[in-house]
Protein backbone atom coordinates (compact mmCIF):
# COMPACT_ATOMS: atom_id res chain seq x y z
CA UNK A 1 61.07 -10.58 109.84
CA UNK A 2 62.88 -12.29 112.73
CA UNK A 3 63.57 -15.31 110.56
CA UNK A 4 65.26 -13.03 108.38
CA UNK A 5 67.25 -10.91 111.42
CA UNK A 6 68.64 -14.25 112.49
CA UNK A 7 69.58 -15.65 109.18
CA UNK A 8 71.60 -12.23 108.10
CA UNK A 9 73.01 -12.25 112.02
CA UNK A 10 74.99 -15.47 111.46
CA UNK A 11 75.75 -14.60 107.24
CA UNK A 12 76.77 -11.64 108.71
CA UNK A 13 79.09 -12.90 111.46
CA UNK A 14 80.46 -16.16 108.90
CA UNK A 15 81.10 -13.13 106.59
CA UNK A 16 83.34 -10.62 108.77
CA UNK A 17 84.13 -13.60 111.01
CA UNK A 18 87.89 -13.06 109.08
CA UNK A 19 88.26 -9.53 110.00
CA UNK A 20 87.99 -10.22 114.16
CA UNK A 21 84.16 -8.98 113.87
CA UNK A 22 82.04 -10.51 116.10
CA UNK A 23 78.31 -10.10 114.53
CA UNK A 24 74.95 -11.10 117.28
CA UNK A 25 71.42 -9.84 117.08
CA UNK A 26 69.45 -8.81 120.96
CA UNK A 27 65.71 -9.94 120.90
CA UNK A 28 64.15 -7.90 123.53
CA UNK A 29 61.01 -8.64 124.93
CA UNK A 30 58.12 -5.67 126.17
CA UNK A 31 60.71 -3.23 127.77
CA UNK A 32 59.65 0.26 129.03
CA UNK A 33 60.97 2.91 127.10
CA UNK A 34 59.83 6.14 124.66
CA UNK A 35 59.15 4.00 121.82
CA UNK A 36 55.29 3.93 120.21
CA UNK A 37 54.92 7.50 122.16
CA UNK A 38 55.93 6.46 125.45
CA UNK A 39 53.19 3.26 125.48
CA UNK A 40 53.49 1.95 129.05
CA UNK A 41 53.25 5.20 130.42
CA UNK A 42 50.13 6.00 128.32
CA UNK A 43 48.77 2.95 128.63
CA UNK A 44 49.50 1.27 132.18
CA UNK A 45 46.89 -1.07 132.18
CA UNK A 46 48.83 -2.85 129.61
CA UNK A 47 51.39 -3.64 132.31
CA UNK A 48 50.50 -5.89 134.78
CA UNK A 49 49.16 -8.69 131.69
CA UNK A 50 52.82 -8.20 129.94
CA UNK A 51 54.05 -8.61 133.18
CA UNK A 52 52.17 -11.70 134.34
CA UNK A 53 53.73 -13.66 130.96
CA UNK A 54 57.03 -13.08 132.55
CA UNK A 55 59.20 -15.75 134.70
CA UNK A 56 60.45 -12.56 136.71
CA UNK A 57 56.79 -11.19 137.07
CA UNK A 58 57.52 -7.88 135.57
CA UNK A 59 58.20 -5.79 132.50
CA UNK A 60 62.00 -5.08 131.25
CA UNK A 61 63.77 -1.70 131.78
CA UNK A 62 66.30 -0.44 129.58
CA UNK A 63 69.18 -1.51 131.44
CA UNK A 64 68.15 -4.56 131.26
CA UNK A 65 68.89 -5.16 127.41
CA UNK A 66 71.88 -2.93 127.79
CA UNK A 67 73.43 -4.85 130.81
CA UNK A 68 73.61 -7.57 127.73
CA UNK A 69 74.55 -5.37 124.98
CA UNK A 70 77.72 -3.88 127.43
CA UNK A 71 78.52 -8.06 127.54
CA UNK A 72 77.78 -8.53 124.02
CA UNK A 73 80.71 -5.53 123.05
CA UNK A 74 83.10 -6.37 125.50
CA UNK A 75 85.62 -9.01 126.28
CA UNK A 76 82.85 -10.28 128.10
CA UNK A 77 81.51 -11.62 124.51
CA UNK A 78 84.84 -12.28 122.69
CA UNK A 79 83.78 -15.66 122.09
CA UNK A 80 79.98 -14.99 121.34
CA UNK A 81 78.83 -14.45 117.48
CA UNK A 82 76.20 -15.43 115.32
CA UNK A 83 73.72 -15.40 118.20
CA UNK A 84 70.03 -14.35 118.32
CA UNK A 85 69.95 -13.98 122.02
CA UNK A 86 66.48 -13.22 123.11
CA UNK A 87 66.41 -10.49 126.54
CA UNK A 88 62.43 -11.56 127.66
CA UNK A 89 62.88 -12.12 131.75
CA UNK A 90 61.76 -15.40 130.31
CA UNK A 91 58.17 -14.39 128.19
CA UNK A 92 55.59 -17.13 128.23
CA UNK A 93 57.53 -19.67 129.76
């Protein structure tokens, strides 16, 4: 499935590349929010070993991946397309 995101990501951004649209795809790593019922909260014991995998020693929060989004739509990113730009705090390096 991610081989496929990143293939239609850069189709998509030669494609409307014409019309001024800029086209990128965000790849975030384990970031707490609501999704699968609120997880993290649920589960916190699932935490600290997501965490631990992490460069910055700690899971993302939404700002996070929409610090890079905000970047990604502005003028900020005018020069940015066809990008799979993974938003981990470095996962397993």
């Amino acid at each position: 499935m991610k081989g496929g995101l990143t293939v239609l990501t850069r189709y998509m951004a030669k494609e409307f590349s014409a019309r001024g649209i800029r086209v990128n795809a965000v790849s975030p790593g384990a970031t707490r929010t609501r999704l699968a019922d609120d997880a993290f909260t649920r589960f916190p014991e699932v935490v600290p070993a997501l965490a631990a995998k992490t460069a910055f020693g700690r899971v993302g929060e939404p700002d996070d991946i929409g610090s890079l989004i905000a970047a990604l739509v502005g003028d900020d990113g005018r020069w940015i397309t066809a990008q799979d730009i993974e938003v981990s705090g470095g996962y397993q390096l």
